[in-house]
Protein backbone atom coordinates (compact mmCIF):
# COMPACT_ATOMS: atom_id res chain seq x y z
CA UNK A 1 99.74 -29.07 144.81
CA UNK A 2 99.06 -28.65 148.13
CA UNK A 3 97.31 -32.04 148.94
CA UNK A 4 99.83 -34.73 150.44
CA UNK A 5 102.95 -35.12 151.84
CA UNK A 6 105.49 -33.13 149.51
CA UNK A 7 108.99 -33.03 149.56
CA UNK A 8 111.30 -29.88 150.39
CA UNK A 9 112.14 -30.35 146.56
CA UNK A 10 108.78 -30.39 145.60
CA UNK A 11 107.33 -27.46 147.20
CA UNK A 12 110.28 -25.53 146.00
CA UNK A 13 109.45 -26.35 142.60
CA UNK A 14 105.78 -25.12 142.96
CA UNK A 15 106.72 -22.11 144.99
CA UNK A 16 108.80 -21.33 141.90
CA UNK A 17 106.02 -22.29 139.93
CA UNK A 18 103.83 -19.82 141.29
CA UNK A 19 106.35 -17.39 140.97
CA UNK A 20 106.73 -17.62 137.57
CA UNK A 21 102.78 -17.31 136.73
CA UNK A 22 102.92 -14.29 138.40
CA UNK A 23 105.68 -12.51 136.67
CA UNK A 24 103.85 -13.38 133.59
CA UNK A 25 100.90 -12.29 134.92
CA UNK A 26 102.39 -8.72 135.77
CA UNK A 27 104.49 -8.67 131.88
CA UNK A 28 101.64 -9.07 130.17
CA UNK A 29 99.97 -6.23 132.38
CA UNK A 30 102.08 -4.02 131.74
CA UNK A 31 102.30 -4.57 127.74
CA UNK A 32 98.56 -3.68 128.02
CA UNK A 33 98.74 -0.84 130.13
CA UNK A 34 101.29 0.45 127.57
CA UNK A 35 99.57 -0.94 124.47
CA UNK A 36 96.07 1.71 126.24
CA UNK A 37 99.22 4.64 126.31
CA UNK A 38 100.06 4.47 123.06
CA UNK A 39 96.25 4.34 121.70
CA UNK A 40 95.48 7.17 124.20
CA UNK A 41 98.33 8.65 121.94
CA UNK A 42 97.37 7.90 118.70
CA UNK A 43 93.70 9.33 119.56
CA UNK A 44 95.18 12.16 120.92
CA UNK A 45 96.72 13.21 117.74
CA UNK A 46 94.03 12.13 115.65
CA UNK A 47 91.64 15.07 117.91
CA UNK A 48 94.91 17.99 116.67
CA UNK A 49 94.76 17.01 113.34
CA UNK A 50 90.85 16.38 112.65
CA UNK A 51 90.24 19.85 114.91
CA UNK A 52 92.57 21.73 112.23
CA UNK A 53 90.45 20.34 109.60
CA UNK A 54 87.41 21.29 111.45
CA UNK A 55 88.05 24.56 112.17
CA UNK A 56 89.09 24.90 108.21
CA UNK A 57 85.44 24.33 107.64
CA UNK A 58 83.87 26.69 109.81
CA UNK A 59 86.15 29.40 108.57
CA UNK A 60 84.93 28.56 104.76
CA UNK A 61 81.48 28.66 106.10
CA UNK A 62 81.78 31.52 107.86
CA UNK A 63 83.60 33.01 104.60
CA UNK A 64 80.83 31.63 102.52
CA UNK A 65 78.09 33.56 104.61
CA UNK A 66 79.18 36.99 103.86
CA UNK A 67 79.32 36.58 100.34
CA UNK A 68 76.25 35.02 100.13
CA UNK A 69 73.95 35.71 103.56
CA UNK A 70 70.77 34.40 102.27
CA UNK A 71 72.31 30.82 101.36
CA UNK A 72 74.55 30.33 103.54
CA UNK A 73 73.68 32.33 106.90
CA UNK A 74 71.08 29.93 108.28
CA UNK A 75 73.56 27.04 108.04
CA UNK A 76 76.30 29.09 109.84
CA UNK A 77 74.09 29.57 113.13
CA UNK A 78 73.40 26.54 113.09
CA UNK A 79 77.29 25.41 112.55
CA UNK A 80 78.21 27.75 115.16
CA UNK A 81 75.86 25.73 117.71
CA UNK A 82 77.24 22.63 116.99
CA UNK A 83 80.73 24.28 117.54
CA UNK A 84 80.12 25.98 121.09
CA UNK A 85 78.06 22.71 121.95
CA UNK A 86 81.02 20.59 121.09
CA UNK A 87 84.02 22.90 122.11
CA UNK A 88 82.00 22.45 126.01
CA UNK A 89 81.50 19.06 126.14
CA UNK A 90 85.05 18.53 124.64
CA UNK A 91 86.83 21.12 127.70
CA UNK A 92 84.95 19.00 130.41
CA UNK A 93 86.69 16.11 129.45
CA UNK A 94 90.04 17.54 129.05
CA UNK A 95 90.26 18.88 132.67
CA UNK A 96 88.77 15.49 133.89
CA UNK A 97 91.55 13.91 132.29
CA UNK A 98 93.63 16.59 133.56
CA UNK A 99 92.06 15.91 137.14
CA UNK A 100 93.27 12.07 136.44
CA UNK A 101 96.85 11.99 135.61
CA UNK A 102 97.18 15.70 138.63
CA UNK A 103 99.32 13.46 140.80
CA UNK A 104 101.42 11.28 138.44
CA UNK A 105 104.45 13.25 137.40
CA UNK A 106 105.01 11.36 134.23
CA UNK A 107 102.36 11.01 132.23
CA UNK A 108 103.56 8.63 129.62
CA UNK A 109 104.69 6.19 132.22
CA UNK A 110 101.69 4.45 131.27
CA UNK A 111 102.72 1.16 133.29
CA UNK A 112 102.51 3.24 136.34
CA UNK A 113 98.37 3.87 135.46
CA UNK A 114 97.11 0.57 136.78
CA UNK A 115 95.36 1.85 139.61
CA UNK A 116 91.48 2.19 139.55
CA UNK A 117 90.63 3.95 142.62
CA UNK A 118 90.76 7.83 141.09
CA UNK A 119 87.46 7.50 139.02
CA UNK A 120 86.24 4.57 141.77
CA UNK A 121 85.86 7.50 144.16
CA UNK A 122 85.04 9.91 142.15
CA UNK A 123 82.28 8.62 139.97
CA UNK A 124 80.66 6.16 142.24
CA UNK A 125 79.76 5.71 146.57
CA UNK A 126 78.97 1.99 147.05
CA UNK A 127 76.24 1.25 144.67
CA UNK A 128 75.27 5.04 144.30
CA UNK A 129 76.91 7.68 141.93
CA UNK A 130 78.93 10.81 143.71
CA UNK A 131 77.26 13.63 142.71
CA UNK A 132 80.38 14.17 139.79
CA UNK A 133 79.56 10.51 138.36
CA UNK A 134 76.15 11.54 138.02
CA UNK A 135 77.33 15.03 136.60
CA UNK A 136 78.96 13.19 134.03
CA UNK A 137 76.74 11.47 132.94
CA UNK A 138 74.39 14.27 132.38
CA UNK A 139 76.91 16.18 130.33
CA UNK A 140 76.76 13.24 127.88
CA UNK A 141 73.21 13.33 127.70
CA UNK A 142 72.82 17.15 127.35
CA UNK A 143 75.26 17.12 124.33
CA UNK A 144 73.65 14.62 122.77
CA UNK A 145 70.17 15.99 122.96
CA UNK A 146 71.41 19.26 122.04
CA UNK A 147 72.96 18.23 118.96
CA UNK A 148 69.69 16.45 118.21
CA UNK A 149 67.64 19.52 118.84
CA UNK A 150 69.80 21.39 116.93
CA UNK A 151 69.68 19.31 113.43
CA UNK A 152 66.09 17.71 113.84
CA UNK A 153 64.77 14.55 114.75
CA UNK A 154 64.67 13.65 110.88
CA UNK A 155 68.46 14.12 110.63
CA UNK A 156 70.38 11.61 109.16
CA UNK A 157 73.04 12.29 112.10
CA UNK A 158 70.10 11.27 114.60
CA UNK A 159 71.26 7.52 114.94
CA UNK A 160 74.96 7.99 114.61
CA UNK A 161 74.89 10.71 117.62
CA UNK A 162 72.66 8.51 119.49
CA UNK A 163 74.52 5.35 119.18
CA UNK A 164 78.11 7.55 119.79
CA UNK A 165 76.86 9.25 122.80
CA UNK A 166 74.08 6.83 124.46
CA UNK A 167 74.28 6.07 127.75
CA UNK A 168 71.78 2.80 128.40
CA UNK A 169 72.31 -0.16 130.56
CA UNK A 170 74.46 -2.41 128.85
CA UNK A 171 74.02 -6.01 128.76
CA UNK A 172 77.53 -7.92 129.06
CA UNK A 173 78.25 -10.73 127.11
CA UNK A 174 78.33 -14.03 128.96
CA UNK A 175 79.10 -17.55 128.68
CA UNK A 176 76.53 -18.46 131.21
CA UNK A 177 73.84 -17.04 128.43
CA UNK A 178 72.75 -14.30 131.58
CA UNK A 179 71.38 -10.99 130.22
CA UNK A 180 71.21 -9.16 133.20
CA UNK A 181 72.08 -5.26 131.78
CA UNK A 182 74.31 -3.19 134.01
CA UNK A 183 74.50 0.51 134.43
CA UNK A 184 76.79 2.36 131.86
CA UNK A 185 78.99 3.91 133.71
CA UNK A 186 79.60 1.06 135.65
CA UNK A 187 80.04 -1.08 132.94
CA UNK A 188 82.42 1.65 131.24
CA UNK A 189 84.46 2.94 133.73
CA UNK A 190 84.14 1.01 137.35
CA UNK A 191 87.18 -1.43 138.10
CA UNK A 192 89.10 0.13 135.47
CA UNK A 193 92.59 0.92 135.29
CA UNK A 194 93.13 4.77 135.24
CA UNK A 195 95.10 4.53 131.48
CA UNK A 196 92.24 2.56 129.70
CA UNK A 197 89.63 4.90 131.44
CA UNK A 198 92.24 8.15 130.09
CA UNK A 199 91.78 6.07 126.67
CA UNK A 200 88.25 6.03 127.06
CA UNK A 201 87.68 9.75 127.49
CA UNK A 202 90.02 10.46 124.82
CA UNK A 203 88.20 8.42 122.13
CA UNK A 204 85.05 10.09 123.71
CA UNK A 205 86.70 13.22 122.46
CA UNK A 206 87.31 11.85 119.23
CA UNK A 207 84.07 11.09 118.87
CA UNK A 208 83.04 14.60 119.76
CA UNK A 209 85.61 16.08 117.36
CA UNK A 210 84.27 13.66 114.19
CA UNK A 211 80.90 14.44 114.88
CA UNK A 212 82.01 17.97 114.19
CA UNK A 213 83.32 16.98 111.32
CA UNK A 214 80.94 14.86 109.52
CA UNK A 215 78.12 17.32 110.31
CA UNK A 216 80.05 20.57 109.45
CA UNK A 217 81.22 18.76 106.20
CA UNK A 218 77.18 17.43 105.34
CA UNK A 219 76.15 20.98 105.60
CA UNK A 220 78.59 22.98 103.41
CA UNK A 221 78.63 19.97 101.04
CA UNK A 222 74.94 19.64 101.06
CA UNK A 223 74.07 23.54 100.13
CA UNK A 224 77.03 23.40 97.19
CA UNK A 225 75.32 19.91 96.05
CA UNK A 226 72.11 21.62 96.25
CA UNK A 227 72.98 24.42 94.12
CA UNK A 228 74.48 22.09 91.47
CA UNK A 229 71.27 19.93 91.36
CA UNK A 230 69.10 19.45 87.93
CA UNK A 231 66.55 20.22 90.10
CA UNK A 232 67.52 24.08 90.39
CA UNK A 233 67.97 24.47 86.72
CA UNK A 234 65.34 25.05 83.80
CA UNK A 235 65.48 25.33 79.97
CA UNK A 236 66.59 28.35 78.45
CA UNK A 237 65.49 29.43 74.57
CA UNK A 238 68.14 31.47 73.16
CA UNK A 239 66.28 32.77 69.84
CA UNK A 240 68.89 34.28 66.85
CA UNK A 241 66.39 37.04 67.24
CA UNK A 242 63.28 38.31 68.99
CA UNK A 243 61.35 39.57 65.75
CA UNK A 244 60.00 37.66 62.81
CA UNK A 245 58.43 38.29 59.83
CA UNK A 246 55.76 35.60 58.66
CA UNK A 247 57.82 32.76 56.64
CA UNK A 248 61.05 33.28 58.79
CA UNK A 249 62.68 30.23 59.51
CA UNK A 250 62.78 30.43 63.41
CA UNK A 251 66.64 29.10 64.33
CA UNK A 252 68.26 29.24 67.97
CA UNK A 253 69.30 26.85 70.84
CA UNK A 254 68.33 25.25 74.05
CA UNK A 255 70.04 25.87 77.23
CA UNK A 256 70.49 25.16 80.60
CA UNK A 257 70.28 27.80 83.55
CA UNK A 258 70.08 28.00 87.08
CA UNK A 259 67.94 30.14 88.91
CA UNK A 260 68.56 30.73 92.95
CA UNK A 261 66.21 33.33 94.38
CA UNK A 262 68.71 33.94 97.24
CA UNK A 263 71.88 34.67 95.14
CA UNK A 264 73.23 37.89 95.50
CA UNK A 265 76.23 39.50 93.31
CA UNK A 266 78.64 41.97 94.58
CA UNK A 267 78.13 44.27 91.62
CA UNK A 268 76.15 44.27 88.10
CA UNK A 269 77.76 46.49 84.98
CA UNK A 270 75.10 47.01 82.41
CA UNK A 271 76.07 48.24 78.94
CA UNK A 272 79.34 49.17 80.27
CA UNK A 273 77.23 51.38 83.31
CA UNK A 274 76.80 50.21 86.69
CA UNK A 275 73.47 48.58 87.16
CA UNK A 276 72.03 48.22 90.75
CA UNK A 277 68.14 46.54 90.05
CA UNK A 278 68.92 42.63 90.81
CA UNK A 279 66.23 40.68 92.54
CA UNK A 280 65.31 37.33 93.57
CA UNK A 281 68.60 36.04 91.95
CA UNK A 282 68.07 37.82 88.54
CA UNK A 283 68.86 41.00 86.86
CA UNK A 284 65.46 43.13 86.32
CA UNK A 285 65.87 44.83 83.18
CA UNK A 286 63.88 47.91 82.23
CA UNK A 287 64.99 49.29 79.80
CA UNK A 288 64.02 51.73 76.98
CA UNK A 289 63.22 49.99 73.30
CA UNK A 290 64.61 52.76 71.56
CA UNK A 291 63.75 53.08 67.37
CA UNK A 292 63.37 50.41 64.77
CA UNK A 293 66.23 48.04 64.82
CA UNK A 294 67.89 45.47 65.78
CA UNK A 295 69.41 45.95 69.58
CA UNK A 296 71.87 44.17 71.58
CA UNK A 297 72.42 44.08 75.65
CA UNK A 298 75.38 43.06 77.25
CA UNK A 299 77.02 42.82 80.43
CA UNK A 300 78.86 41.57 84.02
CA UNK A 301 77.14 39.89 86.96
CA UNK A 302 80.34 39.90 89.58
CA UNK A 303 80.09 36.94 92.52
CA UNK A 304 82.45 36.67 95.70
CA UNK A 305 83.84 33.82 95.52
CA UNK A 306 86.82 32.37 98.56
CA UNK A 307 87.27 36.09 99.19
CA UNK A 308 87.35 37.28 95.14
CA UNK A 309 85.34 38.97 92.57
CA UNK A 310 84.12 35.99 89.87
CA UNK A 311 82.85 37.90 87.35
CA UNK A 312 79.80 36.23 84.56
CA UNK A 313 79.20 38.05 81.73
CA UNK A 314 75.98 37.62 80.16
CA UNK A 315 74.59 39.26 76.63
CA UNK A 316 71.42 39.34 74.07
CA UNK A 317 69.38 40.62 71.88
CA UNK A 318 66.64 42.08 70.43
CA UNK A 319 64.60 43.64 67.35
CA UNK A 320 62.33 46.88 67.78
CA UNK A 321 60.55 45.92 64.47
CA UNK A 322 57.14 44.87 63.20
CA UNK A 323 55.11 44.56 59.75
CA UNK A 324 51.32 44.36 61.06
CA UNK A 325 48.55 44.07 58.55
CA UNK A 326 46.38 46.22 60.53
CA UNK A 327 45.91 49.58 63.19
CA UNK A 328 45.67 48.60 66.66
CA UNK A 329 43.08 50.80 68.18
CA UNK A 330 41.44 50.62 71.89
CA UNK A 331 39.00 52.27 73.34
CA UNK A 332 40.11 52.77 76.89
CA UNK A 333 37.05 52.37 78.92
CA UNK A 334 35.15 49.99 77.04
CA UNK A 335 34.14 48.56 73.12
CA UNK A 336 31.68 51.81 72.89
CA UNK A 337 31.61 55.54 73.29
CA UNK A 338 29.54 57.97 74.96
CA UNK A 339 27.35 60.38 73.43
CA UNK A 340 28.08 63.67 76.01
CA UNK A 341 32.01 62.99 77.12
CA UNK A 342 35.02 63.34 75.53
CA UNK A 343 35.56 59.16 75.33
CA UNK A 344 39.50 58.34 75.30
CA UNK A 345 40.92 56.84 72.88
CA UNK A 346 44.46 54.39 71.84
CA UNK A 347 45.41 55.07 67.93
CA UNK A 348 48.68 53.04 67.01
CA UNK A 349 50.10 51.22 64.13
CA UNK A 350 53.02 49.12 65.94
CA UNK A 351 56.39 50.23 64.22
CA UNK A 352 55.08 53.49 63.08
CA UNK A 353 55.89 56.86 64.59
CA UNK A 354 52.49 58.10 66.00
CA UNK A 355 53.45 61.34 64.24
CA UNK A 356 53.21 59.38 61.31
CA UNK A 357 49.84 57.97 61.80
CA UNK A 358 46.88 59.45 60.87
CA UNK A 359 43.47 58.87 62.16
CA UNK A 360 40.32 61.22 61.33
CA UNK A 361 36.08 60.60 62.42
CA UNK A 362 33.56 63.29 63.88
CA UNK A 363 34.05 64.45 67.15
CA UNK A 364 37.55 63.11 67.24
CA UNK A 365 40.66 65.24 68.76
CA UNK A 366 44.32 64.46 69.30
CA UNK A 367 45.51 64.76 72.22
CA UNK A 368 49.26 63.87 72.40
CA UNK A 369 51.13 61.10 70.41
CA UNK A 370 48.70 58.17 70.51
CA UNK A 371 46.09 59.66 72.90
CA UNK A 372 42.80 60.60 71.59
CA UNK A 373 39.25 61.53 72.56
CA UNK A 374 36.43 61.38 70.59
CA UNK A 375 32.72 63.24 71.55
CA UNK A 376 30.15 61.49 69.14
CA UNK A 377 27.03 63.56 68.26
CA UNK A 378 24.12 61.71 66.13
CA UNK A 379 23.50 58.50 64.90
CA UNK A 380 23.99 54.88 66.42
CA UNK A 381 27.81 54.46 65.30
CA UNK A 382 30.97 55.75 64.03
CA UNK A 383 33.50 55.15 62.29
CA UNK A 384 37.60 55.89 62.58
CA UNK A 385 39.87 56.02 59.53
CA UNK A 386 43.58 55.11 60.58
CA UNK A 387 46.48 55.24 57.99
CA UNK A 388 49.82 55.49 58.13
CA UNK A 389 53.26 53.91 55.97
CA UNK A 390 55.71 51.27 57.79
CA UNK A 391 59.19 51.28 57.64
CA UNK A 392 59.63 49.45 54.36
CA UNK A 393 57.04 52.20 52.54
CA UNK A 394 54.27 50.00 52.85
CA UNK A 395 50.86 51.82 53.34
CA UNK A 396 48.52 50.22 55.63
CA UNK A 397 45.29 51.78 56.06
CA UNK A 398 41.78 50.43 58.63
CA UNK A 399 38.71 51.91 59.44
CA UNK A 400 37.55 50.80 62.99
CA UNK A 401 33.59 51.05 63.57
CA UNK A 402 31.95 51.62 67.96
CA UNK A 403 28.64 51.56 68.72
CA UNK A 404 27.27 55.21 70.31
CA UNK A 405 25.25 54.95 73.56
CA UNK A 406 23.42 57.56 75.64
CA UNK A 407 24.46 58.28 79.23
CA UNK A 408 22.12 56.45 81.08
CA UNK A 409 19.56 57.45 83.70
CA UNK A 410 21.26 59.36 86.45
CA UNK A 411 19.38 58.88 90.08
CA UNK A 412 18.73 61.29 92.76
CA UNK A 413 20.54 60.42 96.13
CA UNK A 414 20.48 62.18 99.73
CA UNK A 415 23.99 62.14 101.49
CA UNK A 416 24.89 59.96 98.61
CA UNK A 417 22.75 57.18 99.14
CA UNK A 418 20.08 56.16 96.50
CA UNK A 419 17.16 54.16 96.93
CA UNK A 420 15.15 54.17 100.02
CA UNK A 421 17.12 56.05 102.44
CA UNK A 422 16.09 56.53 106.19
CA UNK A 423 17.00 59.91 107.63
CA UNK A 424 15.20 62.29 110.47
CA UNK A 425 13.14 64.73 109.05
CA UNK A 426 15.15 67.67 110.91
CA UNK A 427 18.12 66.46 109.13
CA UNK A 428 16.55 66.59 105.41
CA UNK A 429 15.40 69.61 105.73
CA UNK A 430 18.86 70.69 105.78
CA UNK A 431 20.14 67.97 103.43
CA UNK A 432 21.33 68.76 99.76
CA UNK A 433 19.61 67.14 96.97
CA UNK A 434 22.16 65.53 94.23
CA UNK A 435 22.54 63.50 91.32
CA UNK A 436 24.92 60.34 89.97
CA UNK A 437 25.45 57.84 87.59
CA UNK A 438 26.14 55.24 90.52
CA UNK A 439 26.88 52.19 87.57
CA UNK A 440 28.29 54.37 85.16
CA UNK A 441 31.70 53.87 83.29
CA UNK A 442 32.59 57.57 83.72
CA UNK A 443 33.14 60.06 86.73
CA UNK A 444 30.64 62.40 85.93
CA UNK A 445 29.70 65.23 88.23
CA UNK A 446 26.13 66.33 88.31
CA UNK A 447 24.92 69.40 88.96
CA UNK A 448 20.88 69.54 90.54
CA UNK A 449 19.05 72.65 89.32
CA UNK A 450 15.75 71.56 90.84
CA UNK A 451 13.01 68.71 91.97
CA UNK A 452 9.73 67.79 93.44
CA UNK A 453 8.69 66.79 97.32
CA UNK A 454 5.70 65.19 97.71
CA UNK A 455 5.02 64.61 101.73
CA UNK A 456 2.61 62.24 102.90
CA UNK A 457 -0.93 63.93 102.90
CA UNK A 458 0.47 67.46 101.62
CA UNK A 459 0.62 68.88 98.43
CA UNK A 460 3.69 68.39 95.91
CA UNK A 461 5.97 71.43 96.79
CA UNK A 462 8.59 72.07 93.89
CA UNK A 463 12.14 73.47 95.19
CA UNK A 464 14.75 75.41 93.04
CA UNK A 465 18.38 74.80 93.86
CA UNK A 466 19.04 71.70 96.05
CA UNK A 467 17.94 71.93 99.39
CA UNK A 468 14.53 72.71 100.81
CA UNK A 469 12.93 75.47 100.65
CA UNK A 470 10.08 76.96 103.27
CA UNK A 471 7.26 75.59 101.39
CA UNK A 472 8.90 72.05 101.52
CA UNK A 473 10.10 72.59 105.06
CA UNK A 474 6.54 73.05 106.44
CA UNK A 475 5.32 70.11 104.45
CA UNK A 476 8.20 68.25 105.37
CA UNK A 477 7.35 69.30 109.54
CA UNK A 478 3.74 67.40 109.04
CA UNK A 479 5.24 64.14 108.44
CA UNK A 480 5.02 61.72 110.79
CA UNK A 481 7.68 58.49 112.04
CA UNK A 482 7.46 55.90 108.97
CA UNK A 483 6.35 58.29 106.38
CA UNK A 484 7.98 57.96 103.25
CA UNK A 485 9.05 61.58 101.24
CA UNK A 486 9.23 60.88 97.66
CA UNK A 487 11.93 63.14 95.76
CA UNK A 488 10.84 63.03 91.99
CA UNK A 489 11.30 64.92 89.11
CA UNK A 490 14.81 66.32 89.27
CA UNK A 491 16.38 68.51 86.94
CA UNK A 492 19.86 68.34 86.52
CA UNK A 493 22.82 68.89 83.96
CA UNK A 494 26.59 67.70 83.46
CA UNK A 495 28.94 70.07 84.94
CA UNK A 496 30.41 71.61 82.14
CA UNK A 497 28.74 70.18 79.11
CA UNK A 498 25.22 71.60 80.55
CA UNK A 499 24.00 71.74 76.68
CA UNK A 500 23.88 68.00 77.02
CA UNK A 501 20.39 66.93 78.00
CA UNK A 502 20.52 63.46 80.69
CA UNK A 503 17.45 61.68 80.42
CA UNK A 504 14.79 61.70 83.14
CA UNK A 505 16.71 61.10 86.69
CA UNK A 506 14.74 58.62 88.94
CA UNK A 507 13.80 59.15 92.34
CA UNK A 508 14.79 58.80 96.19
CA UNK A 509 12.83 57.88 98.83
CA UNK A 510 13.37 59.42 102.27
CA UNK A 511 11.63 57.48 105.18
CA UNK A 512 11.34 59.59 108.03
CA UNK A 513 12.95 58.10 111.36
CA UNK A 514 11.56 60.53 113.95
């Protein structure tokens, strides 16, 4: 157009030419400045509505953790990190945005935002960042780390918050084919008009606010999903009762319950009483059988649920019955008794009184109710006759046969040690002789009435009583470092049953020191 010779006509007709491509030039910038307003808008309601929502959740979360602290506690701190970590990040950009739009007195004249010098100046110096540009771009990178930190590298959020909040070189998409990756923040925000950057930090808000949201959402969802998985629930027999005689047909169901260790009611009301022994998601009963019959237990387990008691009755049964064919009788320390204690005994027939059950043998006593000792004398065994009638009249009678053994070998010991025990020869000339059954069933005290020292080199002194007497000591004060002084041929006796004679006790050895 401008080559040539042209006419006054002519360049009139390009000069309007010209004109014209400009005014479309500046219509159709201002239908996208406005068309960035209204989006900045739209956004902008979007963050009102969807922070409602989440704050909705955290309140039923919160709720959620005082009824039930174990289950729901942990997820609440960690809700209430993502919440202070997001409300931050979410302020900063509000009073940039604020810092924006401080000298434009309308702020929906969006036709009016087409200048890009605010964040030109304040995010970048020549090919440097100001030291708010960098600032910014830290902020991103903190709350996206934190976030991270906060759920786990192995959260499913990872990638999403990564990809929403990344802030790595970008490489623009060219006709040319060039890859050449440019800084994000210059790509982003340098050159731009101030509404589409004001867009930009909104939907950076948005971002923040649905992050909120989907994790928030996972987390309450994901606990009640939990609870209500197969996984948490096991079979359950329910039995028409808990007793059977042999060639009852066995009838009752299969059922499905859930068992949560960390569940925790508000109250329990047992047999119309208030009942306070729940643990690790379960009532504990304990409870007393009572007589023959058939019993029943019933109840309330009441949950907080949205603020309210939910209350889950529960109820069963049970038969204190039983038609044995035999006595059950236990001997309490082992399948023999002692000749020379008073052995304890278990007499029971299972659905009989024990004041109904009879048992009778030598040497036997009853104690209280089922408790019995027995103190055999001769012979190798013996023999208990039980009896007694069940419920139904039926007598049931059984003898039950033990084997009688001797109270073995006791052995002499010196400050409780047996064996070969080294000790000064000061010191057991002072030290008191004793006696024990050291591998013996029974605590038996043993009472030394006298025994033998025979010192290296000096004749056997015998001693009456336990501990040395002069004889022994002056034998004892010729022994030399090494020696060993044999004590042999003790006497001794069972403290209170002296008429009882213990077989021979077998000797300690005392090897002098110094």
């Amino acid at each position: 157009m401008a080559g040539g010779k042209m006419s006054a006509r002519q360049k009139m007709i390009n000069l309007m030419y010209l004109v014209f491509i400009a005014m479309l030039a500046m219509n159709m910038s201002k239908e996208v400045l406005s068309a960035f307003g209204f989006m900045n808008e739209k956004l902008t309601e979007n963050n009102i509505s969807t922070t409602v929502k989440n704050n909705d959740a955290y309140t039923n979360l919160a709720t959620k953790a005082s009824e039930q602290a174990a289950k729901f506690g942990p997820l609440k701190i960690q809700a209430d990190k993502i919440k202070k970590a997001s409300s931050d990040f979410y302020t900063y950009l509000e009073d940039l945005k604020i810092k924006m739009t401080a000298d434009i007195e309308d702020k929906t004249d969006y036709e009016s935002m087409d200048k890009t010098a605010f964040l030109d100046e304040y995010f970048f110096k020549g090919d440097k960042y100001t030291k708010e540009g960098q600032d910014f771009i830290d902020r991103i990178n903190g709350y996206r780390n934190n976030l991270i930190t906060i759920l786990g590298n192995d959260s499913k959020f990872a990638n999403v918050i990564n990809k929403r909040f990344s802030t790595d070189p970008v490489v623009p998409k060219k006709k040319d084919g060039s890859k050449k990756p440019r800084p994000w923040l210059d790509y982003r925000y340098k050159g731009f008009p101030l509404v589409a950057s004001l867009t930009n930090l909104t939907q950076m808000q948005a971002d923040i606010k649905n992050t909120e949201s989907d994790i928030v959402t996972d987390l309450l969802g994901g606990q009640l999903e939990s609870e209500v998985s197969m996984t948490n629930y096991n079979g359950i027999v329910k039995l028409e009762k808990n007793a059977f005689y042999p060639g009852d047909e066995v009838v009752g169901t299969v059922v499905l319950g859930r068992e949560d260790p960390s569940l925790k009611p508000s109250r329990v009301v047992l047999d119309g009483k208030p009942y306070d022994n729940f643990k690790e998601g379960a009532v504990n009963l304990n409870l007393r059988a009572g007589n023959v019959g058939d019993k029943q237990i019933k109840g309330t387990i009441y949950f907080m649920e949205n603020g309210e008691e939910v209350p889950v009755p529960f109820s069963t049964s049970y038969s204190v019955i039983s038609k044995p064919n035999s006595a059950v009788v236990s001997a309490d320390k082992m399948n023999v008794v002692y000749r020379g204690v008073q052995n304890p005994l278990t007499i029971s027939i299972p659905g009989v009184p024990a004041n109904l059950v009879k048992a009778s043998a030598p040497g036997l006593r009853q104690v209280k109710g089922s408790s019995y000792t027995i103190s055999p004398k001769g012979g190798n065994e013996v023999t208990i006759n039980v009896s007694g009638k069940l419920q139904d009249g039926t007598p049931i009678k059984t003898p039950k046969t033990f084997r009688i053994k001797d109270i073995p070998a006791a052995m002499a010991s010196a400050r409780g040690q047996y064996g070969i025990v080294p000790m000064p020869k000061t010191s057991l000339g002072r030290t008191p002789i004793g006696a024990g059954l050291p591998d013996f069933v029974f605590d038996l005290k043993l009472k030394v009435n006298s025994f033998k020292v025979k010192v290296p080199g000096q004749v056997t002194v015998l001693v009456n009583g336990t501990v040395f007497n002069a004889r022994a000591k002056k034998a004892l004060s010729k022994a030399k470092r090494g020696d060993v002084v044999t004590i042999f041929d003790v006497n001794a006796s069972i403290v209170g049953n002296s008429s009882y004679k213990l077989k021979k006790v077998l000797p300690v050895s005392i090897q002098i020191t110094n």
